[in-house]
C-alpha atoms as a PDB file:
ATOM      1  CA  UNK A   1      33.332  22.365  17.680  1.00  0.00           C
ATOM      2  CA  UNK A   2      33.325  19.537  14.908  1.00  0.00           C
ATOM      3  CA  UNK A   3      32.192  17.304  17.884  1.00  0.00           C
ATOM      4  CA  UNK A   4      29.046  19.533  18.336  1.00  0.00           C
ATOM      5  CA  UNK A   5      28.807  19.199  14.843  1.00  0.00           C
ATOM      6  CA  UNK A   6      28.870  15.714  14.868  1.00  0.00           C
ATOM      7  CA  UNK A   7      25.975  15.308  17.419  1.00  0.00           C
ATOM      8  CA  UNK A   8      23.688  17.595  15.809  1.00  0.00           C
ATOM      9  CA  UNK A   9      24.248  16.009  12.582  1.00  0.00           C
ATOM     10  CA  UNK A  10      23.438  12.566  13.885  1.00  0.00           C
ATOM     11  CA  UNK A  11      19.324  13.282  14.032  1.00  0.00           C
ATOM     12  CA  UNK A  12      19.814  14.808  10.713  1.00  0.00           C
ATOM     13  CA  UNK A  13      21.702  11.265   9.558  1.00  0.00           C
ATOM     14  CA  UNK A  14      19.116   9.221  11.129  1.00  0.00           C
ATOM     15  CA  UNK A  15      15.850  10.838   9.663  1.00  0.00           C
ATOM     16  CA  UNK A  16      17.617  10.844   5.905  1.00  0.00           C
ATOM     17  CA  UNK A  17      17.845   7.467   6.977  1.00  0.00           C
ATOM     18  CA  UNK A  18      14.503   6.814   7.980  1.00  0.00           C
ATOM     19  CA  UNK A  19      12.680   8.975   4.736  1.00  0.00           C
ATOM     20  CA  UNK A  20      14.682   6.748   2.680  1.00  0.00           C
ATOM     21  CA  UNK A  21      13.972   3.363   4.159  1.00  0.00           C
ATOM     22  CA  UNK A  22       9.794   4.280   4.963  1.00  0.00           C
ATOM     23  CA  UNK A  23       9.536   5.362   1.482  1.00  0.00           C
ATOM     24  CA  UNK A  24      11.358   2.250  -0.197  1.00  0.00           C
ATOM     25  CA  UNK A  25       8.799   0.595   2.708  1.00  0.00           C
ATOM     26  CA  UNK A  26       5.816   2.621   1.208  1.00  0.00           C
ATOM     27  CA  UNK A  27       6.806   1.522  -2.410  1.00  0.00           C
ATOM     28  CA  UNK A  28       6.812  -2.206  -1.538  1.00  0.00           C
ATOM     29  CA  UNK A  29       3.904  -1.886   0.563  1.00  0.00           C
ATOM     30  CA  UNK A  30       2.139  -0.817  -2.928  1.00  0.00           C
ATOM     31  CA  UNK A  31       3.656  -2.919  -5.331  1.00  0.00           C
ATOM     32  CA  UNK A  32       2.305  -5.584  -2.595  1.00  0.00           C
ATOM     33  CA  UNK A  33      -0.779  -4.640  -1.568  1.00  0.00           C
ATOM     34  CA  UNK A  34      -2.214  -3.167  -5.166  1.00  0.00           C
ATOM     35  CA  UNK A  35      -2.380  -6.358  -7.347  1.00  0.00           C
ATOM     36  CA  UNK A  36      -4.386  -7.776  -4.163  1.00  0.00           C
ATOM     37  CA  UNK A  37      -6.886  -5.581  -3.539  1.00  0.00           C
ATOM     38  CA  UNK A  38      -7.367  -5.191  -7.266  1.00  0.00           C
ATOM     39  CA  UNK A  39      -7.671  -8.429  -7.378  1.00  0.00           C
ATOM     40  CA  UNK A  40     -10.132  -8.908  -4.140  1.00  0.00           C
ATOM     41  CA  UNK A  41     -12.373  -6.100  -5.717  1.00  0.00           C
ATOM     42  CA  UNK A  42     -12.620  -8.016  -8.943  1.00  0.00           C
ATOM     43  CA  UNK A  43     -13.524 -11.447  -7.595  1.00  0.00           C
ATOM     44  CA  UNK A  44     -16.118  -9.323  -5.282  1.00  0.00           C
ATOM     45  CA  UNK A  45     -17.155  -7.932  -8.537  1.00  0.00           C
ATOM     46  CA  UNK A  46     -17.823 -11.246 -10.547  1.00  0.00           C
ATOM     47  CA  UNK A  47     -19.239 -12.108  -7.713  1.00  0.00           C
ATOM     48  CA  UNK A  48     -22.041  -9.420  -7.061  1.00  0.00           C
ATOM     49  CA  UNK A  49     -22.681  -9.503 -10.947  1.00  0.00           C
ATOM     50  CA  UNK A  50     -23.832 -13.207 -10.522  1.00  0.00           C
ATOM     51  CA  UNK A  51     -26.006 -12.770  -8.007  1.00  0.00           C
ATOM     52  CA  UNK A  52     -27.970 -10.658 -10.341  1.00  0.00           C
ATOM     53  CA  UNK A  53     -28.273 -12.395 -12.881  1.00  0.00           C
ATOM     54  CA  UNK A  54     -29.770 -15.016 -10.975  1.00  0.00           C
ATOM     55  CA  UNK A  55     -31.877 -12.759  -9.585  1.00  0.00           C
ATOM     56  CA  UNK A  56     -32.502 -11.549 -13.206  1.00  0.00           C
ATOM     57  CA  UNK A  57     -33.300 -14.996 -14.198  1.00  0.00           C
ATOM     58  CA  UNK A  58     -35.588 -16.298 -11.679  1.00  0.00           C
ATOM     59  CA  UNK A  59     -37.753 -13.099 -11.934  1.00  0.00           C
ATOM     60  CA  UNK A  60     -38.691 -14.082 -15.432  1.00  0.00           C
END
């Protein structure tokens, strides 16, 4: 009995396993990817807000 116990347990092991790692995976994935595409939107930003005032400027 404590052998079938055992087995059936093991899938139960593994995914606790496997939430714990993919969501300390999720969180760096975030505290990665965030500041960059913060930082890529900004910069794309500045950017488009140049080319109008050009465009502003050379209208006049």
């Amino acid at each position: 009995m404590d052998n079938m116990r055992s087995i059936l347990s093991m899938p139960i092991k593994f995914f606790l396993f496997f939430e714990v790692v993919m969501g300390d995976l999720l969180i760096v994935l975030c505290l990665v990817f965030c500041p960059i595409i913060s930082l890529w939107s900004g910069i794309s930003y500045i950017k488009e807000r140049r080319k109008r005032r050009y465009v502003f400027r050379s209208r006049r």
